[in-house]
Protein backbone atom coordinates (compact mmCIF):
# COMPACT_ATOMS: atom_id res chain seq x y z
CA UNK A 1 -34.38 -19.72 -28.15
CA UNK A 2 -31.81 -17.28 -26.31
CA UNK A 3 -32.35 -13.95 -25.18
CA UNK A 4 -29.91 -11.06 -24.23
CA UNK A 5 -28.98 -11.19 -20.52
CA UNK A 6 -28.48 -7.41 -20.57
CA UNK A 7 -30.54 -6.13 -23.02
CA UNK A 8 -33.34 -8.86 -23.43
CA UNK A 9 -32.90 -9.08 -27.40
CA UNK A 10 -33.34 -12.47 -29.21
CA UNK A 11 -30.39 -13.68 -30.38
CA UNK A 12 -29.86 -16.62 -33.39
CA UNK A 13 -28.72 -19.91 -32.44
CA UNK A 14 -24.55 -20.04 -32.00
CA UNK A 15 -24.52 -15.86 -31.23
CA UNK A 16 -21.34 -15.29 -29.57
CA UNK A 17 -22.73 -11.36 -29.50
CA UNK A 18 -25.81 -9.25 -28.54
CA UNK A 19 -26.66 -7.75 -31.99
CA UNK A 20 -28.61 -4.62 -29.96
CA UNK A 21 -25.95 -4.14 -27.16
CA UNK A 22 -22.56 -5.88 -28.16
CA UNK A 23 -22.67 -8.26 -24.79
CA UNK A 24 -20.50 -11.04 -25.34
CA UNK A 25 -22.97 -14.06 -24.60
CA UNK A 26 -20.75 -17.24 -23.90
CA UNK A 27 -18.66 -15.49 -21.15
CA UNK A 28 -19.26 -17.33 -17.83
CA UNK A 29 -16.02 -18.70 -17.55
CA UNK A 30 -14.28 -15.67 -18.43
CA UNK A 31 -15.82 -14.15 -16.06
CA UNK A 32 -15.36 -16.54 -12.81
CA UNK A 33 -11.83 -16.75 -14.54
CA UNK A 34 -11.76 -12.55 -14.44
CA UNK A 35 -13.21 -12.05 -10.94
CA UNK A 36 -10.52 -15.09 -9.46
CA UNK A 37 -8.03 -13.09 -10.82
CA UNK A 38 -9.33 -9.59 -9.36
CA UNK A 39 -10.06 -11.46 -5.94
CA UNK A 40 -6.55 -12.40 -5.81
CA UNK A 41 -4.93 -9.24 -6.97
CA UNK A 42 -7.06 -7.24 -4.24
CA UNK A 43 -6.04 -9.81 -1.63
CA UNK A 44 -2.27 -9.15 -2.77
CA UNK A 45 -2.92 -5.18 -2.49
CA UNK A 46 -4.47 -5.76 0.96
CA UNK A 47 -1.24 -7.77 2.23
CA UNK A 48 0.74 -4.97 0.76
CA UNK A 49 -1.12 -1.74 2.63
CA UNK A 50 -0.77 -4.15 6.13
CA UNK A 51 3.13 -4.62 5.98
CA UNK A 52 3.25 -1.13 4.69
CA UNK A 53 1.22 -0.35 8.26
CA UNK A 54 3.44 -2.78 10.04
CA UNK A 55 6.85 -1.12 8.83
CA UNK A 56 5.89 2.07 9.33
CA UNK A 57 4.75 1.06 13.00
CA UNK A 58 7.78 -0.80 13.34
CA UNK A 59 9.75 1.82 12.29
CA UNK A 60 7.57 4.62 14.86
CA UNK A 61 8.51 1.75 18.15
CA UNK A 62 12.24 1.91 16.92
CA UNK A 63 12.93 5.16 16.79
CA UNK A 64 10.73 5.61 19.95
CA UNK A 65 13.32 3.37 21.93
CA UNK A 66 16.26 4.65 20.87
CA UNK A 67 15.40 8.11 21.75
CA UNK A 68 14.38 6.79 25.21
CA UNK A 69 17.39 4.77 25.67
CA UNK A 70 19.61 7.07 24.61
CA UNK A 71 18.28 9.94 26.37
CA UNK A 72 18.47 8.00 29.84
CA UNK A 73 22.08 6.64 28.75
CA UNK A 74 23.41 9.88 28.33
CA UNK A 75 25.34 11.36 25.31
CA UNK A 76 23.07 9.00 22.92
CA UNK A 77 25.68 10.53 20.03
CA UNK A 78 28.67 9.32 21.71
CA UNK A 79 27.02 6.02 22.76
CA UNK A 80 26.34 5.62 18.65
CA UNK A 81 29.57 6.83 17.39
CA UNK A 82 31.01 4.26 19.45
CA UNK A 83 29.36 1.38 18.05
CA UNK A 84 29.53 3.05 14.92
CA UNK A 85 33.63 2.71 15.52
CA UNK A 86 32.99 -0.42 16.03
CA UNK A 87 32.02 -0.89 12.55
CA UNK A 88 35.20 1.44 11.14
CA UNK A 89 32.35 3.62 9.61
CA UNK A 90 33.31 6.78 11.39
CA UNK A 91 34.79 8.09 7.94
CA UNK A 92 31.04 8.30 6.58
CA UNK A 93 30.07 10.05 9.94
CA UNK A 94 32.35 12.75 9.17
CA UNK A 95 30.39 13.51 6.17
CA UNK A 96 27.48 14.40 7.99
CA UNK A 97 26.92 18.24 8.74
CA UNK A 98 27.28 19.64 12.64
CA UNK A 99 24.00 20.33 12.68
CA UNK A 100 22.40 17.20 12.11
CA UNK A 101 25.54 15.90 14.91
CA UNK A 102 25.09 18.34 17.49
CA UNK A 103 20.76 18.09 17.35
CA UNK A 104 20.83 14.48 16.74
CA UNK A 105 17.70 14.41 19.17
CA UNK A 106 15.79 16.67 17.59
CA UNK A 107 16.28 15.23 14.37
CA UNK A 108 14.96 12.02 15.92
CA UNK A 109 11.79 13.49 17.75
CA UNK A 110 10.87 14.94 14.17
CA UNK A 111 11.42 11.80 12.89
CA UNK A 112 9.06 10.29 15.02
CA UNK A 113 6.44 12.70 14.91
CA UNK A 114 6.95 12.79 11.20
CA UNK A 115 6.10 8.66 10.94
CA UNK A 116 3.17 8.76 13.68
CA UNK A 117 1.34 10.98 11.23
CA UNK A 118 2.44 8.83 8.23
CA UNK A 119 0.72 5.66 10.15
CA UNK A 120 -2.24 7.64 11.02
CA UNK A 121 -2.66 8.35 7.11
CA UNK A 122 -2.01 4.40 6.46
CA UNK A 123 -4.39 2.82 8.77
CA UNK A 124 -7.46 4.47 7.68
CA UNK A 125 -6.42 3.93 4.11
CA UNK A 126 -6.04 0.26 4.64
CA UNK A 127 -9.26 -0.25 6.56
CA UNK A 128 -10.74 1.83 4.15
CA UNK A 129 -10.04 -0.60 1.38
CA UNK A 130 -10.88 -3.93 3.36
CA UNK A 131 -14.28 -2.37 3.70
CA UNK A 132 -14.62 -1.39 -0.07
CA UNK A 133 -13.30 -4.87 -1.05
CA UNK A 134 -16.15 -6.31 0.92
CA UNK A 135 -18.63 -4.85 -0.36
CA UNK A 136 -17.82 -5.32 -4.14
CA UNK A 137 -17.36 -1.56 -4.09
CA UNK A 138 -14.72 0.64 -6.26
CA UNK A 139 -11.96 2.48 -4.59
CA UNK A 140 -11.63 5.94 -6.80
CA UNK A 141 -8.67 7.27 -8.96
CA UNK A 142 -7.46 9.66 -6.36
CA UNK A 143 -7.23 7.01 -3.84
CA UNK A 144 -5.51 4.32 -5.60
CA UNK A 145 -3.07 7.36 -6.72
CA UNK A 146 -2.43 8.11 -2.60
CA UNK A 147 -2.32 4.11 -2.16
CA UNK A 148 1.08 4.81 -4.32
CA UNK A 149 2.57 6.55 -1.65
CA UNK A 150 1.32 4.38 1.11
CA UNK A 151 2.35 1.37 -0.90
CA UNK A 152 3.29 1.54 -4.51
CA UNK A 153 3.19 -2.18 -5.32
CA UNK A 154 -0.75 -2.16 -3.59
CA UNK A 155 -1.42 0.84 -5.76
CA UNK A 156 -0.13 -0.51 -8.97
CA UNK A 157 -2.12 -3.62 -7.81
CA UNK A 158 -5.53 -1.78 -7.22
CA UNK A 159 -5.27 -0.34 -10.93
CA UNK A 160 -4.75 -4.08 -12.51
CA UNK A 161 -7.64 -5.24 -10.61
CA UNK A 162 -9.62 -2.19 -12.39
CA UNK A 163 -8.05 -3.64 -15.75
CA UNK A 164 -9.77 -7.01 -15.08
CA UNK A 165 -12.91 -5.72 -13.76
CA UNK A 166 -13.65 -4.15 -16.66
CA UNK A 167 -13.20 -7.53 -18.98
């Protein structure tokens, strides 16, 4: 005799379904099948949120060191129009406003700034999402919806894993 493992119920011989709560009964390898596949898309999102970490890090440390070097080198604008020349792409320099030409430095300190604040919005996101991964917990709607912006293929990922979850 079989019982309900939700509900308790007794259920006839060969039930596929609870009569009382609609549990499918013969679903054990569904499930293992289910939870490999949510294990593996929440690894995937994981990878995703650390190289979206790493480039934005990457991208901070770049911009960091040319400002430096060019500020110590002189004329950083002139150094980069010359190796710009280099490349016969001075015609798509010419495009760009004064503005942006004669404050090229400024533009780059905002830049800067404007990804060290980005990266501290991406680390605790990530770490955030290790931990709830860990613990079997669910990340909510209005993170996955940030995730987007911190990585849209991790975010997209993070609502498929919700998909299989619930099968």
């Amino acid at each position: 005799m079989k019982f309900c493992s939700e509900c308790g119920q007794e259920l006839k011989a060969g039930a596929e379904l609870c009569p009382n709560c609609g549990f499918t009964i013969n679903t054990i390898g569904k499930r293992h099948s289910n939870n490999n596949v949510e294990s593996g898309l929440q690894t995937a999102a994981k990878v995703f949120m650390v190289l979206a970490c790493v480039r934005v890090a990457i991208t901070v440390c770049f911009l960091s060191i040319y400002a430096l070097a060019f500020a110590y080198l002189g004329n950083g604008w002139e150094i980069l129009i010359k190796i710009v020349d280099r490349f016969d792409l001075l015609e798509i320099l010419a495009l760009f406003p004064s503005v942006i030409v004669d404050y090229w430095h400024v533009w780059v300190i905002v830049a800067i700034i404007f990804y060290a604040v980005v990266l501290c919005w991406y680390i605790p996101m990530t770490v955030h999402y290790f931990r709830a991964t860990a613990r079997k917990q669910q990340v909510g709607l209005v993170f996955k919806i940030f995730c987007l912006f911190v990585s849209p293929i991790a975010g997209f990922l993070m609502f498929i894993s919700d998909y299989y979850r619930a099968k």
